[in-house]
N, C-alpha and C. Protein backbone atom coordinates (compact mmCIF):
# COMPACT_ATOMS: atom_id res chain seq x y z
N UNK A 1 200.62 -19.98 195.71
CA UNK A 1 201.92 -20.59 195.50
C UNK A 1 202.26 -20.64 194.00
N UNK A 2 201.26 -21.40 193.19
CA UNK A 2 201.44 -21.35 191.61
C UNK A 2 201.39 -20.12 191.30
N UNK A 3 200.59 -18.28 191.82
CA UNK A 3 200.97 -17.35 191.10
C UNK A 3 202.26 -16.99 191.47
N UNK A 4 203.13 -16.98 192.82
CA UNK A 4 204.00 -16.45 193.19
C UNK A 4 205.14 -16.93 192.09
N UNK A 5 205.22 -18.25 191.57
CA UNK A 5 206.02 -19.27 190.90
C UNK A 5 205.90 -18.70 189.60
N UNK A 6 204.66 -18.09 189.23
CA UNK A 6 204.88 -17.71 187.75
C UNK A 6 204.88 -16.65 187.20
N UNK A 7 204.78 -15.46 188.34
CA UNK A 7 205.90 -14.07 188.30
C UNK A 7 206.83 -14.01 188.36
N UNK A 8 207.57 -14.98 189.27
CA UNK A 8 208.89 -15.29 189.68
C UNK A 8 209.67 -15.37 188.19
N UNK A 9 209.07 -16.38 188.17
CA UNK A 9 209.24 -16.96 186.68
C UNK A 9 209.80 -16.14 185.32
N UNK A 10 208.78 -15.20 185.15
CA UNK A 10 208.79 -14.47 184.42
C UNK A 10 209.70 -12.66 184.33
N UNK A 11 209.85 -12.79 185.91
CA UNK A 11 210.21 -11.41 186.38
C UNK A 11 211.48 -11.76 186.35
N UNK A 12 212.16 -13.12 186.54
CA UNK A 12 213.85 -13.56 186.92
C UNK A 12 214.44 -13.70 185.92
N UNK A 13 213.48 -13.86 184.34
CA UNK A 13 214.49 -14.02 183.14
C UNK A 13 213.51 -14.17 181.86
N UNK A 14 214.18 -13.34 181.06
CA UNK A 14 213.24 -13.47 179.85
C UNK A 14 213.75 -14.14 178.81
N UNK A 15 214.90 -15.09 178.87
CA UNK A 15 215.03 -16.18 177.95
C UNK A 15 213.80 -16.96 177.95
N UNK A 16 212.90 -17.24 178.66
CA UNK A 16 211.75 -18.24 179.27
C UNK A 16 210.90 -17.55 177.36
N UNK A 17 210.96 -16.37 177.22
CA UNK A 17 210.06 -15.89 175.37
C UNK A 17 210.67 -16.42 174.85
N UNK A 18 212.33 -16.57 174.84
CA UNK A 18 213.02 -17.25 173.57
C UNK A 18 212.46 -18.87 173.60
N UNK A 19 212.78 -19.56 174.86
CA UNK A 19 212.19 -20.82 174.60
C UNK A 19 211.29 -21.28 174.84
N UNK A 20 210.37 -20.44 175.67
CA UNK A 20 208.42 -21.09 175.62
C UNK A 20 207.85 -20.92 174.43
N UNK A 21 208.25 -19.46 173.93
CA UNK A 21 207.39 -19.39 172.68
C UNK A 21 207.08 -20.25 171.79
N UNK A 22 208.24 -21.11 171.54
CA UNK A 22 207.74 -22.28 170.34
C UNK A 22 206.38 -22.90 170.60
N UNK A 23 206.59 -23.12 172.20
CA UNK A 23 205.70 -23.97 172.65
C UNK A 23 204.17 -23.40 172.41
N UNK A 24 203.45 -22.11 172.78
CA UNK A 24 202.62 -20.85 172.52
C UNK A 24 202.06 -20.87 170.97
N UNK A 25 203.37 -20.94 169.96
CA UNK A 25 202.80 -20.56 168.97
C UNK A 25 202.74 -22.14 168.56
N UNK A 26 202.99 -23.06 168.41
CA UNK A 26 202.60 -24.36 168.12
C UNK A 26 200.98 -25.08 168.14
N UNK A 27 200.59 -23.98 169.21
CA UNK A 27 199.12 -24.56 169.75
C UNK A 27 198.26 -23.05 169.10
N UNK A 28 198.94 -22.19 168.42
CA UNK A 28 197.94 -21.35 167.84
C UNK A 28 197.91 -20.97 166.41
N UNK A 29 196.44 -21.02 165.63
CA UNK A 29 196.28 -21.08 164.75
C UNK A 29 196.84 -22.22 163.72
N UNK A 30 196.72 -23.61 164.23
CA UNK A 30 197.20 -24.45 163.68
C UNK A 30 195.89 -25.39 162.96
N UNK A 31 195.96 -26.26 161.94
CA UNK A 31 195.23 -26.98 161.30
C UNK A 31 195.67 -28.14 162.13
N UNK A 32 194.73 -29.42 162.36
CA UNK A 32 194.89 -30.35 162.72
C UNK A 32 196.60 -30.98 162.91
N UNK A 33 196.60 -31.43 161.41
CA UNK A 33 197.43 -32.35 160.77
C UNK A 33 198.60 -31.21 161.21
N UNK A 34 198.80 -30.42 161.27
CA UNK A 34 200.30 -29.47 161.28
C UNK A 34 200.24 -29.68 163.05
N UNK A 35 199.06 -29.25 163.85
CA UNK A 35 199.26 -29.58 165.68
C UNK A 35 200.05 -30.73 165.65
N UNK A 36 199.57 -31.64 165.14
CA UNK A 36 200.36 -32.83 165.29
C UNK A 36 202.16 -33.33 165.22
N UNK A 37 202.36 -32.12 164.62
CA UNK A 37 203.74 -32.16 164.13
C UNK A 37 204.69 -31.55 164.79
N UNK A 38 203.42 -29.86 165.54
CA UNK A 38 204.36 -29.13 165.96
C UNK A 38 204.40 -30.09 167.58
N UNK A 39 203.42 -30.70 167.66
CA UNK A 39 203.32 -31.04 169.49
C UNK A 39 204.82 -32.24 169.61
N UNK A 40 204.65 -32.95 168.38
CA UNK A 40 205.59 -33.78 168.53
C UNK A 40 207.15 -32.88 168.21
N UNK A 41 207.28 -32.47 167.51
CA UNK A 41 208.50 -31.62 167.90
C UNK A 41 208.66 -30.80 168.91
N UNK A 42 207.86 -30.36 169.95
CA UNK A 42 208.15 -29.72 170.97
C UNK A 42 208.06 -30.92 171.94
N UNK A 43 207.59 -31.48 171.92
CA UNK A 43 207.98 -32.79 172.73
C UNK A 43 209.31 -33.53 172.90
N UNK A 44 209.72 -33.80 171.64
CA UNK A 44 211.52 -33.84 171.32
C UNK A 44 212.46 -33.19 171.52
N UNK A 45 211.68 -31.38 171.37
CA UNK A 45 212.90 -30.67 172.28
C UNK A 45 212.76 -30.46 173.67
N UNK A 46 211.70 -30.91 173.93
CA UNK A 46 211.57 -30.78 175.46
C UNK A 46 212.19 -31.86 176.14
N UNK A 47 211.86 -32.92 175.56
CA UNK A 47 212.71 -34.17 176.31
C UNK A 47 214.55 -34.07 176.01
N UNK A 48 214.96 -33.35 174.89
CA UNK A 48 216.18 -33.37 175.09
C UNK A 48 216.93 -32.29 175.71
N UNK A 49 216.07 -31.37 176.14
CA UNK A 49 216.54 -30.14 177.37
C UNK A 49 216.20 -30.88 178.40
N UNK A 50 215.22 -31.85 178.94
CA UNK A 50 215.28 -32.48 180.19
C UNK A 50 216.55 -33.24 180.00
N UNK A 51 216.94 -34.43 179.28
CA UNK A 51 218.06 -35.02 179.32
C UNK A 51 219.30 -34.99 179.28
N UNK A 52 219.53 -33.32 178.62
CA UNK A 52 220.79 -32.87 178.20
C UNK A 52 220.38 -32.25 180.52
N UNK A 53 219.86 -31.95 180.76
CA UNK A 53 219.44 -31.90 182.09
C UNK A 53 220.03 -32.65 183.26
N UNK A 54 219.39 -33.60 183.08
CA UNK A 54 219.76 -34.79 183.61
C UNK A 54 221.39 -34.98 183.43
N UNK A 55 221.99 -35.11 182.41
CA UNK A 55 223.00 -35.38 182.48
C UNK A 55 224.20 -34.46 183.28
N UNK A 56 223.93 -33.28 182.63
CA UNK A 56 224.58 -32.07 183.72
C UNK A 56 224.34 -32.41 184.81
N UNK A 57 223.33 -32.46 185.62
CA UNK A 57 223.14 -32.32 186.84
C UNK A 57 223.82 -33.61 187.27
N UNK A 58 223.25 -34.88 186.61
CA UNK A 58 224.18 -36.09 186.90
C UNK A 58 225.71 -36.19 187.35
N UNK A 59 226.69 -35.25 186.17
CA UNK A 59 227.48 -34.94 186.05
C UNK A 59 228.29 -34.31 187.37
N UNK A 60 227.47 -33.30 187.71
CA UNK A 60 227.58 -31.94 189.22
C UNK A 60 227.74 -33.01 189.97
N UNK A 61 226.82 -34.00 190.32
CA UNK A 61 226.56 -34.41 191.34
C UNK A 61 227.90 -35.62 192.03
N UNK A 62 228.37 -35.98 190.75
CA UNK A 62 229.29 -37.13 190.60
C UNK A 62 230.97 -36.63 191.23
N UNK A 63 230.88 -34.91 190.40
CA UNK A 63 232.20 -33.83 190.27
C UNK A 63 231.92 -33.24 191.59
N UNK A 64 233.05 -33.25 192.83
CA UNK A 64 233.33 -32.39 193.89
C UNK A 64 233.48 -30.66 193.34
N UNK A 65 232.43 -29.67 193.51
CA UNK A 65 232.76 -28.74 192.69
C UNK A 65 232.49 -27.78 193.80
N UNK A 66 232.43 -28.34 195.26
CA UNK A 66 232.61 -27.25 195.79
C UNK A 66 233.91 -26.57 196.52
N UNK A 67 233.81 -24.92 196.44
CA UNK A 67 234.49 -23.96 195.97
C UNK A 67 235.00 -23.92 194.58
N UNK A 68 234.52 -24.27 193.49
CA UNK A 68 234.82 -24.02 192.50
C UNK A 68 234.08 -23.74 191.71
N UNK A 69 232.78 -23.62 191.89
CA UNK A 69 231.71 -23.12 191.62
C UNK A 69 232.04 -21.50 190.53
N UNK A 70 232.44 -21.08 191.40
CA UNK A 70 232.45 -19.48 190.78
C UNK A 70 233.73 -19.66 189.56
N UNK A 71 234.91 -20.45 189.49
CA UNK A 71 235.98 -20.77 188.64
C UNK A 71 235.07 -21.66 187.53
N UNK A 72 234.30 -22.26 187.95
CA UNK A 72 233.85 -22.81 186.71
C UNK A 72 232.87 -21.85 185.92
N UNK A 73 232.05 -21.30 186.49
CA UNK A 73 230.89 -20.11 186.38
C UNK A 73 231.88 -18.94 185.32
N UNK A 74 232.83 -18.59 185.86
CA UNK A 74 233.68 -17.60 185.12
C UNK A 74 234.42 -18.05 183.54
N UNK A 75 234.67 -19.38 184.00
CA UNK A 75 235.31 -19.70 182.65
C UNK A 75 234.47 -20.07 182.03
N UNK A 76 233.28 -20.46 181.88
CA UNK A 76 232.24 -20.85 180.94
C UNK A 76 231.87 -19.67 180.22
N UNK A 77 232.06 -18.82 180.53
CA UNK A 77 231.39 -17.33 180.55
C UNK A 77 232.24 -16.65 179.53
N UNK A 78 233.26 -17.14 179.78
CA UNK A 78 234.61 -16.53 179.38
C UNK A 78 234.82 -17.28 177.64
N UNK A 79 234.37 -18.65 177.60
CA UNK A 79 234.45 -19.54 176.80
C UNK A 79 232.91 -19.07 175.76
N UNK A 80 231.60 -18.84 176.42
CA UNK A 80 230.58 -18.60 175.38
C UNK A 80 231.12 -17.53 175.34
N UNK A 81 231.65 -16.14 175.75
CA UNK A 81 231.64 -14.68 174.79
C UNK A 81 232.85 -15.22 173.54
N UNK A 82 234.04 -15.73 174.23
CA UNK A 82 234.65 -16.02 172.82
C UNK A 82 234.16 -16.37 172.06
N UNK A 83 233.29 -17.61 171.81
CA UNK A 83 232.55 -18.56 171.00
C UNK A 83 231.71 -17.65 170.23
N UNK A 84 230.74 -16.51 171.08
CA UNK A 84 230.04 -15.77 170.31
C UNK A 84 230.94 -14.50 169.62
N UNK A 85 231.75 -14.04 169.81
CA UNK A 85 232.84 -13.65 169.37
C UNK A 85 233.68 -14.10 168.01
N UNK A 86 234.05 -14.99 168.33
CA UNK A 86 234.17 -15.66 166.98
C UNK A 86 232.89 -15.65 166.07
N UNK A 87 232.34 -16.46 166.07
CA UNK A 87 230.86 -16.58 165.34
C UNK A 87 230.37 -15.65 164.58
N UNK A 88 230.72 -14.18 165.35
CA UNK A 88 230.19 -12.68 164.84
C UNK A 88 231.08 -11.85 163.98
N UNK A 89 232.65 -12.18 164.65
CA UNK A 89 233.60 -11.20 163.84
C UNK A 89 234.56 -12.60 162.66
N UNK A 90 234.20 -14.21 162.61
CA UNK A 90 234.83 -14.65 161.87
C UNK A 90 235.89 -14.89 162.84
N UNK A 91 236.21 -15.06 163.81
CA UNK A 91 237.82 -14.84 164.25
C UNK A 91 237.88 -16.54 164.90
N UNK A 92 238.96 -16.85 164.27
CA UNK A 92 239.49 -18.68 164.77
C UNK A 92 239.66 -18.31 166.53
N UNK A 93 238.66 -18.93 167.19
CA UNK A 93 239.59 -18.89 168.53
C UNK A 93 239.90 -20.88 168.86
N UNK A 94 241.44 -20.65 169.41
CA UNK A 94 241.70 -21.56 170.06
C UNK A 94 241.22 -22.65 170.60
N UNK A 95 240.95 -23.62 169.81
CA UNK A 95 240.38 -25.06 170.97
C UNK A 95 238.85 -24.84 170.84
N UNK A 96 238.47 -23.54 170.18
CA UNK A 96 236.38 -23.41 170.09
C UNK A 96 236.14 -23.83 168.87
N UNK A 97 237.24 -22.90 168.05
CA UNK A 97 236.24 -22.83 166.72
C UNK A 97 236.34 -24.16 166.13
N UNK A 98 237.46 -24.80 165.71
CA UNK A 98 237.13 -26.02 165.22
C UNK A 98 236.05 -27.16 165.97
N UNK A 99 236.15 -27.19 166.73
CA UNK A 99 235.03 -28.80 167.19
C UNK A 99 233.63 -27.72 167.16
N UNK A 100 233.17 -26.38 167.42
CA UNK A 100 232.08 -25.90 167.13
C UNK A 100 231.70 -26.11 165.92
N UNK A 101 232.46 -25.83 164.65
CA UNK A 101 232.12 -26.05 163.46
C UNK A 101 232.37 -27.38 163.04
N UNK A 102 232.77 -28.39 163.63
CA UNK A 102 232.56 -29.90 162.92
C UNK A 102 231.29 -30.24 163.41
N UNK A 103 230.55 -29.90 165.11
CA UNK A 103 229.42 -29.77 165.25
C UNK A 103 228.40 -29.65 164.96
N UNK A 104 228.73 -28.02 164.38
CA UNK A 104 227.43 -26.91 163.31
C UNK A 104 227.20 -28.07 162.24
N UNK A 105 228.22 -28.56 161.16
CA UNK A 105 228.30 -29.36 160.21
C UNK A 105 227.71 -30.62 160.39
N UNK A 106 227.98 -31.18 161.34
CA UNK A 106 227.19 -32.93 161.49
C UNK A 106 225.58 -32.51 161.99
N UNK A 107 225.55 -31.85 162.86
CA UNK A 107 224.02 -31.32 163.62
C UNK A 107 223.23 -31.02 161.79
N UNK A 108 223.82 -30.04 161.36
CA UNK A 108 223.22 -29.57 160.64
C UNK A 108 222.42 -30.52 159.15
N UNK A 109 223.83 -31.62 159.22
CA UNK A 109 223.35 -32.58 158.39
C UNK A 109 222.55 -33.78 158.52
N UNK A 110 222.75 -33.70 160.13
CA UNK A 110 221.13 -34.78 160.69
C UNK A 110 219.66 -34.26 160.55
N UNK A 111 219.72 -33.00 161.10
CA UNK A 111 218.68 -32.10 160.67
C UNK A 111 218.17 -31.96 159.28
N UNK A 112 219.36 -32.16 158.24
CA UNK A 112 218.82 -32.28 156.99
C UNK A 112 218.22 -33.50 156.65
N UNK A 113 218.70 -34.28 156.67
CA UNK A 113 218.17 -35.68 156.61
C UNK A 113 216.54 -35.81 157.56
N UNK A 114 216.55 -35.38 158.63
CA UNK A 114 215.14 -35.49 159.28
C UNK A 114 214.29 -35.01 158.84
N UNK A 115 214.50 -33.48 158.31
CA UNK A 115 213.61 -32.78 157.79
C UNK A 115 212.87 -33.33 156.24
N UNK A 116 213.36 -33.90 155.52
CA UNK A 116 213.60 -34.01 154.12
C UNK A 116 212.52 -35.38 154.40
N UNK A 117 212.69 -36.03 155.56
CA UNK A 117 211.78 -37.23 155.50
C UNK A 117 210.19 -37.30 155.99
N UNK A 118 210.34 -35.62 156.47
CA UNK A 118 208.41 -35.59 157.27
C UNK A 118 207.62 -36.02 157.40
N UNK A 119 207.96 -37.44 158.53
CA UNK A 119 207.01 -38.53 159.53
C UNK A 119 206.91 -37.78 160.83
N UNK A 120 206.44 -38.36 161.23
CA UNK A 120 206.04 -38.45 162.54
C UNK A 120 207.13 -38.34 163.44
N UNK A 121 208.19 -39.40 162.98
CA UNK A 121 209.67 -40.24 163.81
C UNK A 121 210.39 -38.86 164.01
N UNK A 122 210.20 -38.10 162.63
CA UNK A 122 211.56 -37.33 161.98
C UNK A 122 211.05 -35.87 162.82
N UNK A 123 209.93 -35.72 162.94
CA UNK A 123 209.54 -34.36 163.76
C UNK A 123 210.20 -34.45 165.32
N UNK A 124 209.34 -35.72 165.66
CA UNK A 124 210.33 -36.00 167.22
C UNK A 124 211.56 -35.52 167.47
N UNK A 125 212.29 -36.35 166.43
CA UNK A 125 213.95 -36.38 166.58
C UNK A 125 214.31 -35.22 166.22
């Protein structure tokens, strides 16, 4: 059952390298004092992909979305190529680019602040 689950796994999508890997290389070739840092930051992003989780699904569950499934599926779709679109050629799109980039800007400046303080707290978060 657990091998069938972790071919599956692996055979259905290979985003699973983009985001396990952190996890892989965190636990290799590390000195004590640095394991410690990376476990707790993969711990922080792990709990906030479960929660950002949770909330979606929370969300689904609350929203009548059936038959609309595929209308929402399409426009999301429709919304990340613009987004990555913009991002790549520079181009303002409508209603994305601004709140993406007040985003990029605040994210980016919490991250600065966490980083700059390297505890324990600040790896978590």
């Amino acid at each position: 059952m657990w091998s069938t689950a972790i071919i599956i796994g692996f055979a259905g999508s290979l985003h699973c390298v983009g985001m396990c890997s952190p996890l892989v290389m965190a636990v290799t070739h590390a000195r004590p004092a640095a394991l410690l840092n990376r476990i707790l930051y993969n711990a922080g992003r792990i709990a906030v992909y479960g929660c950002m989780g949770a909330i979606i699904s929370g969300a689904g569950a609350m929203v009548p979305t059936h038959g609309l499934q595929d209308l929402f599926s399409v426009a999301l779709g429709v919304i990340l190529l613009l987004a990555g679109i913009g991002a790549i050629r520079r181009i303002d799109v409508p209603l994305i680019s601004a709140p993406l980039q007040h985003l990029s800007v605040f994210l980016k400046g919490l991250f600065r602040r966490y980083l700059k303080e390297k505890n324990r707290r600040s790896m978590l978060l």
